[in-house]
Protein backbone atom coordinates (compact mmCIF):
# COMPACT_ATOMS: atom_id res chain seq x y z
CA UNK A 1 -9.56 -8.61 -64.16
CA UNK A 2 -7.10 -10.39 -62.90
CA UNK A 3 -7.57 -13.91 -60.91
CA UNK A 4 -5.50 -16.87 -59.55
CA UNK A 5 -6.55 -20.56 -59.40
CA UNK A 6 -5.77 -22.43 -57.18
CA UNK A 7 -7.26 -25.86 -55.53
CA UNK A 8 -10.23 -26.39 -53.06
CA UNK A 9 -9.23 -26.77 -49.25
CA UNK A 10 -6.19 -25.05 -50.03
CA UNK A 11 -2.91 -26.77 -48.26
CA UNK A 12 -0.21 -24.35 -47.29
CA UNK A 13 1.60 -25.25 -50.63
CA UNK A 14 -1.55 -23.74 -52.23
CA UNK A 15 -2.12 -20.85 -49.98
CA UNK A 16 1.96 -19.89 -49.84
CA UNK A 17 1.57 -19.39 -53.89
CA UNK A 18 -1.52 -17.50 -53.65
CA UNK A 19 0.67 -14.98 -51.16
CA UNK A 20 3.53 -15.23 -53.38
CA UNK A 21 1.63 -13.71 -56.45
CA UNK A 22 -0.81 -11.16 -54.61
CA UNK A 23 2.18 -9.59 -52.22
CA UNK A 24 5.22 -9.59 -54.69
CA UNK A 25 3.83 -10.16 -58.15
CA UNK A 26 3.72 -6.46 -59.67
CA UNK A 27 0.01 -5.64 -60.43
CA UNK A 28 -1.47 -8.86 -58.95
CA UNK A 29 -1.97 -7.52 -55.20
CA UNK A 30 -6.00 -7.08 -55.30
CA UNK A 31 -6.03 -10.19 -57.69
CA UNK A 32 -9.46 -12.61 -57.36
CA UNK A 33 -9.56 -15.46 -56.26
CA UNK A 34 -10.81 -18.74 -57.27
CA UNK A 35 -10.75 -22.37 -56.47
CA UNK A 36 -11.41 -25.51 -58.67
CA UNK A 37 -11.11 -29.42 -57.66
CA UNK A 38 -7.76 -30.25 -57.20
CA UNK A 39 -5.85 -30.54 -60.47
CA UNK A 40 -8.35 -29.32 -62.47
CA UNK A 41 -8.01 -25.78 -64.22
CA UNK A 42 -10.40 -22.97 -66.25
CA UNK A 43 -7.93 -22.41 -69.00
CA UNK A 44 -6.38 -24.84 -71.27
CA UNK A 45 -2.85 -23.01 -72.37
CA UNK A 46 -1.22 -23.89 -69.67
CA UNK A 47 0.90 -20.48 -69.78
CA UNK A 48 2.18 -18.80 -66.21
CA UNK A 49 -0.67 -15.94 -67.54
CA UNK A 50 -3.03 -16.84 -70.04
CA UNK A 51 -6.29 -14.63 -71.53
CA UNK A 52 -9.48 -16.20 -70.37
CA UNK A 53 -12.17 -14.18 -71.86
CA UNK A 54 -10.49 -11.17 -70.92
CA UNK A 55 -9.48 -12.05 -68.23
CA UNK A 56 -5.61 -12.60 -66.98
CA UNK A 57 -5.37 -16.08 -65.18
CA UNK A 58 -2.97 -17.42 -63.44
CA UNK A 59 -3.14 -20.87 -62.04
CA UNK A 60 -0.82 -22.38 -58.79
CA UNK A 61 -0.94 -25.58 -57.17
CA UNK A 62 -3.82 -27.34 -59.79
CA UNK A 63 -3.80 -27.85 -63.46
CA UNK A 64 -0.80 -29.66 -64.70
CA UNK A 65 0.25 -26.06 -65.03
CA UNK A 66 4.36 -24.06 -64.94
CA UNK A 67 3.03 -23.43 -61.95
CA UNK A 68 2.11 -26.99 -60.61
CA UNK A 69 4.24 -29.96 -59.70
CA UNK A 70 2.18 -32.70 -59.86
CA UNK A 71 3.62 -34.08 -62.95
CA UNK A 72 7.13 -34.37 -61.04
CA UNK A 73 8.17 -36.58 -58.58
CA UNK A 74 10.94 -34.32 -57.33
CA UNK A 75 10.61 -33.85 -53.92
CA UNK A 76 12.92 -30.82 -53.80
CA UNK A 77 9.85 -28.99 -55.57
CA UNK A 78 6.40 -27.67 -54.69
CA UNK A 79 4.20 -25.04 -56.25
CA UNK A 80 5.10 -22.44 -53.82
CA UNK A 81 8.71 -22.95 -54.83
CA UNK A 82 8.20 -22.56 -58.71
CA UNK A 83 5.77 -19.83 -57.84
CA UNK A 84 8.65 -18.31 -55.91
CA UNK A 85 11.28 -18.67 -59.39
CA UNK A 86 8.46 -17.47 -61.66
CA UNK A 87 8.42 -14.09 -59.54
CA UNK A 88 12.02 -13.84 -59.06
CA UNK A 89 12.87 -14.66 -62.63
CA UNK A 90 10.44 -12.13 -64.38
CA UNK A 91 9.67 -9.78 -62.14
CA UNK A 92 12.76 -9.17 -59.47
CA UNK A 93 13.74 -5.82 -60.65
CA UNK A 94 10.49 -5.00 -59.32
CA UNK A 95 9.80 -7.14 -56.29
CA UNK A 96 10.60 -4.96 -53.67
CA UNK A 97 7.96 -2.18 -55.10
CA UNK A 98 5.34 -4.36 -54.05
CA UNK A 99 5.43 -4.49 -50.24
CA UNK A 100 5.83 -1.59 -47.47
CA UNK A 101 7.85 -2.56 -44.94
CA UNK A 102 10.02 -1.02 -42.37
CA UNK A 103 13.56 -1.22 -44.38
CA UNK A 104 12.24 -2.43 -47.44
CA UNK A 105 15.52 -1.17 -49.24
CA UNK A 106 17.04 -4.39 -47.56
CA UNK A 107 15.45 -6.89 -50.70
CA UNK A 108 18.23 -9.45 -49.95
CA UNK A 109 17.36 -9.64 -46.41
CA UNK A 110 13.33 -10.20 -47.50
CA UNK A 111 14.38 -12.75 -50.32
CA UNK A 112 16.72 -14.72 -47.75
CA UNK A 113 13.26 -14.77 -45.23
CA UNK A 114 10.79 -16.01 -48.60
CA UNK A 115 13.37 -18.62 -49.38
CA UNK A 116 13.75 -20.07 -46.34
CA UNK A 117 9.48 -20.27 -45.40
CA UNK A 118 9.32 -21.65 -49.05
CA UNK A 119 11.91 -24.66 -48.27
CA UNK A 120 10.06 -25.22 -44.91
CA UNK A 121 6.60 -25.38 -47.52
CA UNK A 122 8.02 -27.79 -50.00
CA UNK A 123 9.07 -29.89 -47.22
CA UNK A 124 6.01 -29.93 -45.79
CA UNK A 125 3.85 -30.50 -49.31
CA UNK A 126 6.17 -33.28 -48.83
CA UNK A 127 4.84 -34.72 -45.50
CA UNK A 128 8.71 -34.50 -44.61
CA UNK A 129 6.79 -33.11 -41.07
CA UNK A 130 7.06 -36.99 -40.43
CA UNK A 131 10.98 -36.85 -40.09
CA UNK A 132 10.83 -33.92 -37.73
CA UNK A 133 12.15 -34.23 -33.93
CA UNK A 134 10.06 -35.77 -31.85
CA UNK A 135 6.99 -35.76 -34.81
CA UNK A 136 3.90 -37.33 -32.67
CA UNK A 137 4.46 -34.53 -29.75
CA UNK A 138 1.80 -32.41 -28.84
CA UNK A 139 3.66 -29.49 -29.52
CA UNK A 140 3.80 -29.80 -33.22
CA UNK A 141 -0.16 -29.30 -33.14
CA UNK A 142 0.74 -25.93 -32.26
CA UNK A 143 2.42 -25.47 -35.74
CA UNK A 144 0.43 -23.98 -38.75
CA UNK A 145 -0.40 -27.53 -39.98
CA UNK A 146 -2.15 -27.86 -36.87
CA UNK A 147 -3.89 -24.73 -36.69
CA UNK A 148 -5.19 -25.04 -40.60
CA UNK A 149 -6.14 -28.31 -39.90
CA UNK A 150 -8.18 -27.26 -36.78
CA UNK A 151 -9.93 -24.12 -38.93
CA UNK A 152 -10.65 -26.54 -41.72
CA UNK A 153 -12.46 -28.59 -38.91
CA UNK A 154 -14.10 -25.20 -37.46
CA UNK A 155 -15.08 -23.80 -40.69
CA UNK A 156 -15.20 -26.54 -43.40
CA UNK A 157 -15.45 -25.57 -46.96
CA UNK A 158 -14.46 -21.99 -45.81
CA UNK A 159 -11.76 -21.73 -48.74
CA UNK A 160 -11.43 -17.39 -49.03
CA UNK A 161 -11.00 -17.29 -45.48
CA UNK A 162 -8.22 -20.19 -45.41
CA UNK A 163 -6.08 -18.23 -47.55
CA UNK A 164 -7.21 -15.14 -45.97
CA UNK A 165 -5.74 -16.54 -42.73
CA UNK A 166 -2.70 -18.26 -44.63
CA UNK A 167 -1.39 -14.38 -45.93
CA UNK A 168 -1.38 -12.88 -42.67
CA UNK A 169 0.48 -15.45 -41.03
CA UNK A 170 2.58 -15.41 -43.74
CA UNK A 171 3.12 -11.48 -43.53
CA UNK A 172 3.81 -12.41 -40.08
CA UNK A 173 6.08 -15.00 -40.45
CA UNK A 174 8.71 -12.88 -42.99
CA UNK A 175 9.30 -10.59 -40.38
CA UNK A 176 10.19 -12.82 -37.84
CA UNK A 177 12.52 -14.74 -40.64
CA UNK A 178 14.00 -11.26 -41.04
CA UNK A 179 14.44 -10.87 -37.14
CA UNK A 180 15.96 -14.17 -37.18
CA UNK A 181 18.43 -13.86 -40.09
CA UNK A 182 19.70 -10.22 -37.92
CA UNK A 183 19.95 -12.59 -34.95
CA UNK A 184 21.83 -15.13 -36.60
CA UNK A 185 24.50 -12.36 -37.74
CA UNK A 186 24.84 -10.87 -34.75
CA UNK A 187 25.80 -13.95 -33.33
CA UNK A 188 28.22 -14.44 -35.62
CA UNK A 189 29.85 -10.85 -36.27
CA UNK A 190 28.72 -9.33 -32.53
CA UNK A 191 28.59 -11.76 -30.38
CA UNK A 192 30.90 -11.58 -27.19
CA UNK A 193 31.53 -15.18 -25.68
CA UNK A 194 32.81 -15.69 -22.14
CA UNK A 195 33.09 -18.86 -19.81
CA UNK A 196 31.09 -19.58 -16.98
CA UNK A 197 31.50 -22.33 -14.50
CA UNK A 198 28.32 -23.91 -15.92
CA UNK A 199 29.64 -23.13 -19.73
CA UNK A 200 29.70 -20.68 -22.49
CA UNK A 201 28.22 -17.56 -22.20
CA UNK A 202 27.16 -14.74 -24.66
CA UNK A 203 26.69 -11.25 -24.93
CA UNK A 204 25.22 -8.76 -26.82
CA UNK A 205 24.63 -4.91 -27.18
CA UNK A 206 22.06 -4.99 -29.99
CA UNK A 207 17.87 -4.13 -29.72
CA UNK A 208 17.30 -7.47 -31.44
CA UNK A 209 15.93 -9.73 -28.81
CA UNK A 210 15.89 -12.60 -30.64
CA UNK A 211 19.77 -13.48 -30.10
CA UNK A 212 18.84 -14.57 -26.64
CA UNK A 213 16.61 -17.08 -27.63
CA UNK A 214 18.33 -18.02 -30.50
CA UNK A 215 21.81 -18.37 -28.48
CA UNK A 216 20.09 -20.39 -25.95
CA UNK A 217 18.48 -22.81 -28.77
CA UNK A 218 22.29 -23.16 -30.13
CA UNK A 219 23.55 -24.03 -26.94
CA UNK A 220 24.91 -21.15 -24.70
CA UNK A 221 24.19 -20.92 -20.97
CA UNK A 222 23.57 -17.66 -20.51
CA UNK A 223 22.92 -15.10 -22.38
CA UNK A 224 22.98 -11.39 -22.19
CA UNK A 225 21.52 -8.08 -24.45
CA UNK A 226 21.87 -4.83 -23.61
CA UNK A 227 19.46 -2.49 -25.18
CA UNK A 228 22.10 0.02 -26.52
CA UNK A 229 18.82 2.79 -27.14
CA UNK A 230 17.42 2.81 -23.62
CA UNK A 231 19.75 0.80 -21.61
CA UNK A 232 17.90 -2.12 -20.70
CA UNK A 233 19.58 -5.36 -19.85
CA UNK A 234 18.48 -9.27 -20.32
CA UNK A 235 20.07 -12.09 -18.34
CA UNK A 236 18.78 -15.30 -19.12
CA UNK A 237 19.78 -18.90 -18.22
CA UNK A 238 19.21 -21.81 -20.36
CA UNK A 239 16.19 -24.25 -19.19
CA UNK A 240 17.39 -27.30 -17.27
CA UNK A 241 15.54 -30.63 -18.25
CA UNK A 242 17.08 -31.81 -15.26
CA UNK A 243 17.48 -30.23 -12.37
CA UNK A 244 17.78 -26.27 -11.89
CA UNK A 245 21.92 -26.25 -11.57
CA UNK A 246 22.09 -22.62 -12.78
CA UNK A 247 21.50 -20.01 -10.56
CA UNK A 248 21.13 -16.29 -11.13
CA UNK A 249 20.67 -15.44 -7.06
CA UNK A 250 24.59 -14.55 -6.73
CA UNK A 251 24.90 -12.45 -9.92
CA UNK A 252 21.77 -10.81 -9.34
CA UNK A 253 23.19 -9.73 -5.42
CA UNK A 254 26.69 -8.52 -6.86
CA UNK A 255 25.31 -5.99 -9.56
CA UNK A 256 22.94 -4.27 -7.05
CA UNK A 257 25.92 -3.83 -4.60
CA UNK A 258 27.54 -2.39 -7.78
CA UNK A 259 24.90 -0.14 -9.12
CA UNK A 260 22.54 -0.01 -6.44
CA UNK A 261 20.33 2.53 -7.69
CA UNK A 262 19.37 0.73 -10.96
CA UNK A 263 16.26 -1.17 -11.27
CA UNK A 264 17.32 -5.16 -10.82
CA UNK A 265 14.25 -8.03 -10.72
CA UNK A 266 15.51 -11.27 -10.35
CA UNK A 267 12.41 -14.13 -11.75
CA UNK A 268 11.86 -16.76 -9.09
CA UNK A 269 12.98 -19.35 -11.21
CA UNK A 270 16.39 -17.91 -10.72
CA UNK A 271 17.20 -18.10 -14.04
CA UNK A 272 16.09 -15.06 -15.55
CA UNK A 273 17.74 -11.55 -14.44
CA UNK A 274 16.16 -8.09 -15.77
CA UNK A 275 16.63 -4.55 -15.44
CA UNK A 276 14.40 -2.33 -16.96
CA UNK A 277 11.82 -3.57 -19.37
CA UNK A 278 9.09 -2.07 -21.73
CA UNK A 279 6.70 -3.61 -19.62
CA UNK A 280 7.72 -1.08 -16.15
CA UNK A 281 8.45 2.06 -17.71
CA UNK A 282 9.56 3.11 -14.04
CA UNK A 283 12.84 0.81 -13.75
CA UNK A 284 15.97 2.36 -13.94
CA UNK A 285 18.62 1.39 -16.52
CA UNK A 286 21.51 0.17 -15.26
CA UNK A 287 25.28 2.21 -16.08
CA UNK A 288 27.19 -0.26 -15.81
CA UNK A 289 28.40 -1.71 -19.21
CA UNK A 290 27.61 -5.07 -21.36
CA UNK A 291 32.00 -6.02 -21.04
CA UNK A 292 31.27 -4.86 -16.88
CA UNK A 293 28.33 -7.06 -16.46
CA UNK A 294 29.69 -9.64 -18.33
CA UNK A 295 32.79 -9.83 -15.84
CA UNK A 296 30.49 -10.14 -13.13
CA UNK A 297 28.72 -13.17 -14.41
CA UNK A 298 32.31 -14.53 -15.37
CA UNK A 299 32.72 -15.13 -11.93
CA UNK A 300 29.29 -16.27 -10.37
């Protein structure tokens, strides 16, 4: 049998090693469980895998252990992070044999994702959360240290299903790392910028939808995809804090007097222009293209 230690009331240091081992440690994905008081351990080699009356044992996050990092100060550290080098370093040939995923040929792409949770973890084992924008808004209880704290509160002493929880967000969360590395690079390599009387615009013909709300996070005031599989177009403004100076009304009138037979919904905030969507399969896609309706919001 096979088992990994790990701590009581696992943190997300705790839990992220657990995941580490179970989804991209060869042979280790229906691995038990087990949890002991924090920093104790079952074994006494101290060995990434040691023999435990038959049993392989690895521990994470308790124990003194490789796989510990209590006996460090180093704040650039965590288990989850020397977890993460243990796997890589032994086992990468065969890392991306242990997941399916759409892609999965792409192991760069899903090692780029793991890194970047993993720094985001050893900040946090840190309490480095405190140094975050605006840290005592309500809006960081949203956050997974908010949520585990509030199931720790709903179902104390409920270790199993903590992790349980912990491995499907994190399943969750390296797809949307991958989505946002793609984003990030089309940006860069795809994007096409234009100027707008209320600043820079982008577009994009990709079916990534993150590079809209990603381009509006770095700073663009509009920003435009075209779906290049079904033809579906985006248009979205960038939130005002202040008062609602951009406004979609004029665009949205010219490209219906251009291609009056497509589908065009303007939102009554004005700053959010669709046509055609997943969620009305009866829209029509527009024909005019991304460089066409980009000229027409050049000029709005």
């Amino acid at each position: 049998m096979k088992i990994i230690v790990t701590h009581s009331s696992p943190d997300w240091d705790a839990i992220t090693s657990v995941w580490l081992l179970k989804r991209f440690f060869p042979g280790w994905n229906t691995a038990n469980i087990q949890f002991v008081p924090a920093g104790e351990r079952i074994g006494k080699l101290k060995a990434p895998i040691e023999k435990i009356d038959g049993d392989e044992v690895i521990h994470v996050d308790t124990g003194m252990g490789p796989l510990d990092h209590h006996e460090t100060n180093d704040q650039n550290v965590c288990a989850a992070s020397r977890t993460l080098d243990f796997v890589k370093r032994t086992q990468n040939s065969n890392l991306i044999k242990t997941q399916n995923y759409e892609g999965k040929e792409h192991l760069e792409d899903k090692l780029e994702a793991i890194d970047r949770i993993v720094r985001i973890v050893v900040d946090i084992d840190h309490f480095k959360e405190v140094f975050w924008d605006n840290p005592t808004a309500d809006y960081h209880e949203f956050s997974l240290l908010g949520v585990l704290e509030g199931l720790k509160l709903q179902k104390p002493d409920d270790d199993e299903y903590y992790v349980e929880f912990g491995m499907q967000v994190l399943d969750a969360l390296v797809h949307n790392f991958k989505n946002r590395i793609w984003a990030e690079i089309e940006i860069k390599e795809k994007g096409i910028e234009f100027s707008t009387r209320y600043g820079k615009g982008i577009g994009f013909e990709t079916i990534n939808d993150s590079v809209v709300k990603l381009a509006q996070k770095m700073g663009y005031v509009l920003a435009v995809r075209k779906d290049p599989r079904k033809g579906y177009v985006r248009i979205k403004a960038r939130p005002s804090q202040t008062q609602n100076e951009i406004d979609l009304t004029l665009a949205y009138e010219k490209l219906k007097k251009i291609d009056p037979e497509a589908t065009w919904y303007l939102h009554v905030s004005k700053k959010m222009l669709l046509n055609g969507t997943p969620k009305n399969p009866k829209m029509v896609p527009t024909k005019l293209t991304l460089k066409e309706i980009i000229a027409v919001l050049e000029k709005v």
